[in-house]
N, C-alpha and C. Protein backbone atom coordinates (compact mmCIF):
# COMPACT_ATOMS: atom_id res chain seq x y z
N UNK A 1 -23.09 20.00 29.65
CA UNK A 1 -22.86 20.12 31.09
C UNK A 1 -21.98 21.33 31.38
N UNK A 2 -20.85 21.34 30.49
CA UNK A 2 -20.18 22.58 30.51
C UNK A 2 -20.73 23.97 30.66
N UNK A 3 -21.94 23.84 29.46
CA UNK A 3 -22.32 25.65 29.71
C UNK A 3 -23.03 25.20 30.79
N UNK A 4 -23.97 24.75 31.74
CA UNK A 4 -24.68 24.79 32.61
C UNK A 4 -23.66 24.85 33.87
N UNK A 5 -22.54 24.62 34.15
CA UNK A 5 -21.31 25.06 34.91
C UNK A 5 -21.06 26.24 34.50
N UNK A 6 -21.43 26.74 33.10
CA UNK A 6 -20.68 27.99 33.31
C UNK A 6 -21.47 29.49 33.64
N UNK A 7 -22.96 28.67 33.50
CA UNK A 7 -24.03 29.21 33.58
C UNK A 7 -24.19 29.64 35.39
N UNK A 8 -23.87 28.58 35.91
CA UNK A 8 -23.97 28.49 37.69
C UNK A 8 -22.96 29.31 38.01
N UNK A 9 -21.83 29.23 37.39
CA UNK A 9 -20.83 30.16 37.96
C UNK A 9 -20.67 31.55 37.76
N UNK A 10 -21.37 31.55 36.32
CA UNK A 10 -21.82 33.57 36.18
C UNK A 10 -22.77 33.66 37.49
N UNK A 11 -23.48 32.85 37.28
CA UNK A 11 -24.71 33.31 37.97
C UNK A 11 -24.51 33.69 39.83
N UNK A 12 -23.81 32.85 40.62
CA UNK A 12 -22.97 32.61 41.53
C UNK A 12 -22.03 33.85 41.86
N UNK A 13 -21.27 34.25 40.69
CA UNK A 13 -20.53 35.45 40.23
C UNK A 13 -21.11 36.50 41.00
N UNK A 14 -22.54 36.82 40.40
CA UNK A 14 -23.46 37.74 40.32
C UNK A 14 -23.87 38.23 41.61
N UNK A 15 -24.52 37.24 42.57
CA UNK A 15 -24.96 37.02 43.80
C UNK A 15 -23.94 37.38 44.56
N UNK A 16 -22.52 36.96 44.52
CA UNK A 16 -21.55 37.85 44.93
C UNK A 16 -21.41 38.78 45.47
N UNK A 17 -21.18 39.45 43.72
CA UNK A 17 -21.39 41.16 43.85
C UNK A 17 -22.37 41.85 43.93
N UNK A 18 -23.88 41.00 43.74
CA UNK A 18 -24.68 41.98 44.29
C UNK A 18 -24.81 42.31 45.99
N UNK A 19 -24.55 40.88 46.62
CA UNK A 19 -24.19 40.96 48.31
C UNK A 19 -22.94 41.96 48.71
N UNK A 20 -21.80 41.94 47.90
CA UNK A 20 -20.81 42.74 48.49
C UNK A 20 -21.11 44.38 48.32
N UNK A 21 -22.25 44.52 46.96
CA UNK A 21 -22.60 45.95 47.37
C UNK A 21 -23.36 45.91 48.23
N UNK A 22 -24.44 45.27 48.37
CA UNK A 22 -25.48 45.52 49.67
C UNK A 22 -24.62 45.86 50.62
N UNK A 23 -23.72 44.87 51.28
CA UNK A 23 -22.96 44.90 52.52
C UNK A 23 -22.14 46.32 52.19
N UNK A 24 -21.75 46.72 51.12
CA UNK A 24 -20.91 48.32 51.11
C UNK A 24 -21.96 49.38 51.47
N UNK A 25 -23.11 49.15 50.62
CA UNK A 25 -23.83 50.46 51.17
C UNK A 25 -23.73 50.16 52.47
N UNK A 26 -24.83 49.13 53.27
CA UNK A 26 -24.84 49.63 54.64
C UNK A 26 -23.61 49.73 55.92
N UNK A 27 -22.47 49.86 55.23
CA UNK A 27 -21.20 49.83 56.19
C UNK A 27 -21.04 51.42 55.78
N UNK A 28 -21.64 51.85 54.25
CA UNK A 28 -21.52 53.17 54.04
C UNK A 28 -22.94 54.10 55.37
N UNK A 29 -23.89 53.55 55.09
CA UNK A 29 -24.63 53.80 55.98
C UNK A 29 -24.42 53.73 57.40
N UNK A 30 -23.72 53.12 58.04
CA UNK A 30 -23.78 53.04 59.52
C UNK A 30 -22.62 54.31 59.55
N UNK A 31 -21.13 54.53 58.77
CA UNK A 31 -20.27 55.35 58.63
C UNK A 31 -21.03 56.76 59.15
N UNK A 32 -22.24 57.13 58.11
CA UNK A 32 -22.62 57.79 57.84
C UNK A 32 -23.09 58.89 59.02
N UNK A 33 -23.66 57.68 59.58
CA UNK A 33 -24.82 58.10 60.83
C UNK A 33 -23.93 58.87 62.50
């Protein structure tokens, strides 16, 4: 049960930081314009 918690929480991790770059580029993008 443990690795499958630890599995959700990398994974969770991940989704994160892939959203907080999305959200950086396009705050870089609107800057931009």
């Amino acid at each position: 049960m443990s690795v499958w918690g630890k599995l959700f929480t990398a994974l969770r991790g991940g989704a994160n930081e892939a959203a907080e770059a999305v959200a950086d580029s396009q705050a870089m993008r609107i800057l931009d314009q």
